[in-house]
C-alpha atoms as a PDB file:
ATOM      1  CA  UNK A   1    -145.179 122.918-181.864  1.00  0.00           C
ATOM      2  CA  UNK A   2    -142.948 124.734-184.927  1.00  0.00           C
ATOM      3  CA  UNK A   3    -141.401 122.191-186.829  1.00  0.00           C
ATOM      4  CA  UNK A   4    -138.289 123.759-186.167  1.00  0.00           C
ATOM      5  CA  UNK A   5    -138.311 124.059-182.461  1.00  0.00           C
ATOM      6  CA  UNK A   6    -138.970 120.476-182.074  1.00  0.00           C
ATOM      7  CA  UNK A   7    -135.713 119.031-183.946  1.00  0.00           C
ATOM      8  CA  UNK A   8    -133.870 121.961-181.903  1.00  0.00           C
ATOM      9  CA  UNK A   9    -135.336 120.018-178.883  1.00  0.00           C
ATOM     10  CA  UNK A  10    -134.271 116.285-180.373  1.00  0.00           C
ATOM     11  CA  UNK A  11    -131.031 117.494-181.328  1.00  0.00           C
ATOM     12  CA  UNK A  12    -130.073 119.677-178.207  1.00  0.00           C
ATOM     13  CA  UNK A  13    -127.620 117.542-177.248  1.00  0.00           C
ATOM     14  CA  UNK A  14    -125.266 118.423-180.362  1.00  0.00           C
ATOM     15  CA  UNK A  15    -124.963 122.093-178.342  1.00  0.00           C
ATOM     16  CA  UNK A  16    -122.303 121.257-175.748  1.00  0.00           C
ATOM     17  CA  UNK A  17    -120.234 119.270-178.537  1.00  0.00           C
ATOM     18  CA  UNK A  18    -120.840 122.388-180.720  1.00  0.00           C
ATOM     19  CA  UNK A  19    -119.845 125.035-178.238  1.00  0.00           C
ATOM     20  CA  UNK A  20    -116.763 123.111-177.753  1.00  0.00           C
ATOM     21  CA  UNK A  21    -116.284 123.289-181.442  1.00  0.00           C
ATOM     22  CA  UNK A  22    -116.559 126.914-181.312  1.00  0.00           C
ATOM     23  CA  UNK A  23    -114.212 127.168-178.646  1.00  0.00           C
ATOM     24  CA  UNK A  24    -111.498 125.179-180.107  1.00  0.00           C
ATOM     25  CA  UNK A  25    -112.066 127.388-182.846  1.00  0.00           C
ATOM     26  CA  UNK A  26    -111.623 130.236-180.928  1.00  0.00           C
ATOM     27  CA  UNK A  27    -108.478 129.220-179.398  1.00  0.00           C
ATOM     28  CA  UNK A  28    -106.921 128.511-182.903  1.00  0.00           C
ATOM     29  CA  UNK A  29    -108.237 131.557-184.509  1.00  0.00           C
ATOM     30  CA  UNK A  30    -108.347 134.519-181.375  1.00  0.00           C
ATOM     31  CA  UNK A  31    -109.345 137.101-183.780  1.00  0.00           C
ATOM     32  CA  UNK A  32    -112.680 135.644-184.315  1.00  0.00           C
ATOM     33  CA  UNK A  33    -115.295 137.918-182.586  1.00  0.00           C
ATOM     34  CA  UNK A  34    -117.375 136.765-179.229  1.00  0.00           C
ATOM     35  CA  UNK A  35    -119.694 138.637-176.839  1.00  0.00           C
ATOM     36  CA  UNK A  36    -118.193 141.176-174.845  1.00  0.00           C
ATOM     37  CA  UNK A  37    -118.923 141.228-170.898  1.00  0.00           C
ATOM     38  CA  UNK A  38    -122.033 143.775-170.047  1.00  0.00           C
ATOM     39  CA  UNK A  39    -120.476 144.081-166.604  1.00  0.00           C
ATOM     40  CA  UNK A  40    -117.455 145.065-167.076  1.00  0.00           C
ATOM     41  CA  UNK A  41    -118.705 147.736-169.691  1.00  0.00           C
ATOM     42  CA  UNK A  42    -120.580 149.123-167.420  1.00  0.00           C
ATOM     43  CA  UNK A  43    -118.121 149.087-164.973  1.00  0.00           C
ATOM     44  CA  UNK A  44    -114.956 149.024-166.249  1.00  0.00           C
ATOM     45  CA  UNK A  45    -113.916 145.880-164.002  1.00  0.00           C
ATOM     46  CA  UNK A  46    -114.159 142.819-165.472  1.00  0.00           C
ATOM     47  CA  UNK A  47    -116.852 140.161-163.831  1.00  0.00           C
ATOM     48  CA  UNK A  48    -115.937 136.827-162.559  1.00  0.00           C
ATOM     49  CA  UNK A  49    -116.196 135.243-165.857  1.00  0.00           C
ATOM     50  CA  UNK A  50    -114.351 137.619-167.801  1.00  0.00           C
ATOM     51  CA  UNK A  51    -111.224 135.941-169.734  1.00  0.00           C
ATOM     52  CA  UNK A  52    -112.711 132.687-168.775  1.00  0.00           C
ATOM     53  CA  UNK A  53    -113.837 132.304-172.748  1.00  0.00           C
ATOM     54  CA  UNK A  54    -110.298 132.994-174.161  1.00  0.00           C
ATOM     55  CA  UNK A  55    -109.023 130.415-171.171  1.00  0.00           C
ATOM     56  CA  UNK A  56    -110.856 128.037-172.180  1.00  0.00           C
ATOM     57  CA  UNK A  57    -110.206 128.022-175.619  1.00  0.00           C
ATOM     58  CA  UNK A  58    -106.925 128.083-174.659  1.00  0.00           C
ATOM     59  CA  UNK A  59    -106.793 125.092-172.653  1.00  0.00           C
ATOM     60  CA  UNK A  60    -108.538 123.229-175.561  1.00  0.00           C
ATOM     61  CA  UNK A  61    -105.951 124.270-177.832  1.00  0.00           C
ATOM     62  CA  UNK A  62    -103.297 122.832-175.535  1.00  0.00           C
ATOM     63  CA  UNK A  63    -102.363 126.464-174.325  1.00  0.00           C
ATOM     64  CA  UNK A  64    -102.176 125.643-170.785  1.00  0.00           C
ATOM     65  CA  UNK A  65     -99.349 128.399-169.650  1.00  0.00           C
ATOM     66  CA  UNK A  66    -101.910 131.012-171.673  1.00  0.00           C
ATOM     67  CA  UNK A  67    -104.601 129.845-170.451  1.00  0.00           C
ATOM     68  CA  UNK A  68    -103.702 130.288-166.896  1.00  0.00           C
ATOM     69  CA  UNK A  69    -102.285 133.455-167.360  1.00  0.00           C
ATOM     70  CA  UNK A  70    -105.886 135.027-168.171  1.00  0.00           C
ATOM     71  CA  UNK A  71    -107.972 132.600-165.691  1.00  0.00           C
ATOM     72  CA  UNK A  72    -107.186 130.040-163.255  1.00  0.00           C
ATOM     73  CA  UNK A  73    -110.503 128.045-163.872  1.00  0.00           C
ATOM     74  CA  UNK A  74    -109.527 128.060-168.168  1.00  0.00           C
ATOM     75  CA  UNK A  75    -108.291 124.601-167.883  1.00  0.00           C
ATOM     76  CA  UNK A  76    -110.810 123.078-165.222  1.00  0.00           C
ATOM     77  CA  UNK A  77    -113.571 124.579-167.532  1.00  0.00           C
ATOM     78  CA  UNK A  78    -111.997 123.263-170.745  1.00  0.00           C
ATOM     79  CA  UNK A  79    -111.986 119.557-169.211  1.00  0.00           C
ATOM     80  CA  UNK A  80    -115.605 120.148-167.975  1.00  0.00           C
ATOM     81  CA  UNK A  81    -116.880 121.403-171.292  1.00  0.00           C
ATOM     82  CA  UNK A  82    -115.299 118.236-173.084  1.00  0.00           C
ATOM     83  CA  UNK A  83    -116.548 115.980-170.362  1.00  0.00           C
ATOM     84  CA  UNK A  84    -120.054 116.940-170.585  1.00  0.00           C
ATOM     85  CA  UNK A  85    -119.690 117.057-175.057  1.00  0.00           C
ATOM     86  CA  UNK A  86    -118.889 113.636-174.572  1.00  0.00           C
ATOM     87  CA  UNK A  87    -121.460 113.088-172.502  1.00  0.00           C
ATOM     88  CA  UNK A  88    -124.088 113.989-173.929  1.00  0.00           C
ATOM     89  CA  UNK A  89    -123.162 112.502-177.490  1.00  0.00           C
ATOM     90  CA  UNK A  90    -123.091 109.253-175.376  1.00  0.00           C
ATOM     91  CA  UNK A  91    -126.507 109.591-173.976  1.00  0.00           C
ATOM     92  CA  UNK A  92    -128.422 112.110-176.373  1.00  0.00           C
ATOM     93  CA  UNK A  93    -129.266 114.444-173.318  1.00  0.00           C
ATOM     94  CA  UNK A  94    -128.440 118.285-173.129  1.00  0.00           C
ATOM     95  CA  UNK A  95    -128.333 117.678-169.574  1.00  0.00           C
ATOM     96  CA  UNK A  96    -127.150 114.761-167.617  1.00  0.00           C
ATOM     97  CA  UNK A  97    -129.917 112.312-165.696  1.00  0.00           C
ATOM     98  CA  UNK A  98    -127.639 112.086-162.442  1.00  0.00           C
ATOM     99  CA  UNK A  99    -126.607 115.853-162.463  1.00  0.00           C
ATOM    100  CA  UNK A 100    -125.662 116.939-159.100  1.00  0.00           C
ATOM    101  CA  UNK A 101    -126.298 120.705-158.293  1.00  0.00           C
ATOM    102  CA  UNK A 102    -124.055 120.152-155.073  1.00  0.00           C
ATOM    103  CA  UNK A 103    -121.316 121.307-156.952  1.00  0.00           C
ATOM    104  CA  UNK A 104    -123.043 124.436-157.849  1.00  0.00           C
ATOM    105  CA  UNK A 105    -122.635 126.523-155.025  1.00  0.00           C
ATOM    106  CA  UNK A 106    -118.608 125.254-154.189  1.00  0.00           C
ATOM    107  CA  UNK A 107    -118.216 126.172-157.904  1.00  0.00           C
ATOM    108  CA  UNK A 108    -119.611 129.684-157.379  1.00  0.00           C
ATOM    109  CA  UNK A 109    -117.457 130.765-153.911  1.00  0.00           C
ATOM    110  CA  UNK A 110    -114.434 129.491-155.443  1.00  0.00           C
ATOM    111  CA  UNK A 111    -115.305 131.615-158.677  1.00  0.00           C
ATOM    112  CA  UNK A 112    -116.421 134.526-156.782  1.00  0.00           C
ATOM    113  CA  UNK A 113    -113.231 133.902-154.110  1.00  0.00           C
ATOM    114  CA  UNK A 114    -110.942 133.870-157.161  1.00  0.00           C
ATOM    115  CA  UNK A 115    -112.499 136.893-158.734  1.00  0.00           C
ATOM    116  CA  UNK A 116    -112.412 139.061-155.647  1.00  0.00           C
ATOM    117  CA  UNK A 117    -108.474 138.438-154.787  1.00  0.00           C
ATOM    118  CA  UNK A 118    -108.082 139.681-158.767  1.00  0.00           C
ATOM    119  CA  UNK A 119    -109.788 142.675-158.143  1.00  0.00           C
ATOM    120  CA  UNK A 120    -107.606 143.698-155.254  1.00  0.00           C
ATOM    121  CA  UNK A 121    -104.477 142.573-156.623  1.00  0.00           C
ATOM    122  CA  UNK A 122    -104.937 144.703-159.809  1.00  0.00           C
ATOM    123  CA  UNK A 123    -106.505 147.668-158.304  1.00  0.00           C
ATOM    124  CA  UNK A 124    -104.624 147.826-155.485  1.00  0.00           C
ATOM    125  CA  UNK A 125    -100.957 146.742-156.397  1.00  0.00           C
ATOM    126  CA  UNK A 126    -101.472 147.554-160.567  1.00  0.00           C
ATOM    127  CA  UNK A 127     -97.920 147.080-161.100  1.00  0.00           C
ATOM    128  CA  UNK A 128     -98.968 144.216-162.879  1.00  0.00           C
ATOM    129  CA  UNK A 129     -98.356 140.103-161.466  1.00  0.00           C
ATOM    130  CA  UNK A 130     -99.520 136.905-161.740  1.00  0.00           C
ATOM    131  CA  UNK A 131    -103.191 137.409-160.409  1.00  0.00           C
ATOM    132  CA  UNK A 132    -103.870 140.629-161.983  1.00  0.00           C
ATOM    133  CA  UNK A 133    -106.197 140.895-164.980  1.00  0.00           C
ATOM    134  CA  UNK A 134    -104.682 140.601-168.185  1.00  0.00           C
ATOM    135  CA  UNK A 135    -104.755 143.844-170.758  1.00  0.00           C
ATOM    136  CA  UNK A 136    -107.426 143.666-173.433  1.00  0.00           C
END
């Protein structure tokens, strides 16, 4: 194996505490440039996890107001995202021993729930309110 791919492998679990890093970051610095959503170039309406980046490094940054104003799931993703840095600095695993994938497809209705009654709310009633998608 590449000498390089295996301390990628032994230090994996720096990732999560690093993409935290980046998001705090982010949330402190917005101009700094990400990856744009293929979907919702294609489309022109954004995905279920569009705005959920900027929400999240939002929440981090103690933005909770703006971070709930782009997506509802900013600050629930923010506390996940530190929970599972810590996490894995405590145990040296990307991925937790014990991980339940129960929560996986709850997680995806409610995401997919959420991002349907934003759809209709901004394409249907686009005077603009709380559910719609932000500008931008």
């Amino acid at each position: 194996m590449n000498t390089w791919l295996r301390r990628l492998q032994h230090a994996g679990y720096l990732l999560p505490t690093a993409a935290t890093s980046y998001l705090v970051v982010k949330g402190l610095h917005p101009g700094i440039p990400g990856i744009s959503c293929p979907f919702r170039a294609l489309t022109g309406v954004p995905c279920p996890g569009c705005f959920l980046t900027r929400a999240t490094a939002a929440a981090l940054t103690g933005n909770w107001s703006g971070s709930l104003e782009l997506h509802a799931f900013g600050p629930l993703t923010a506390a996940l995202v530190v929970a599972w840095s810590i996490q894995s600095l405590r145990t040296k695993r990307l991925v937790p021993k014990n991980l339940s994938l129960a929560w996986i497809p709850i997680g995806a209705s409610a995401l997919f729930t959420y991002w349907l009654l934003r759809v209709v709310l901004t394409y249907a009633f686009p005077t603009g309110g709380v559910w719609n998608f932000p500008s931008g």
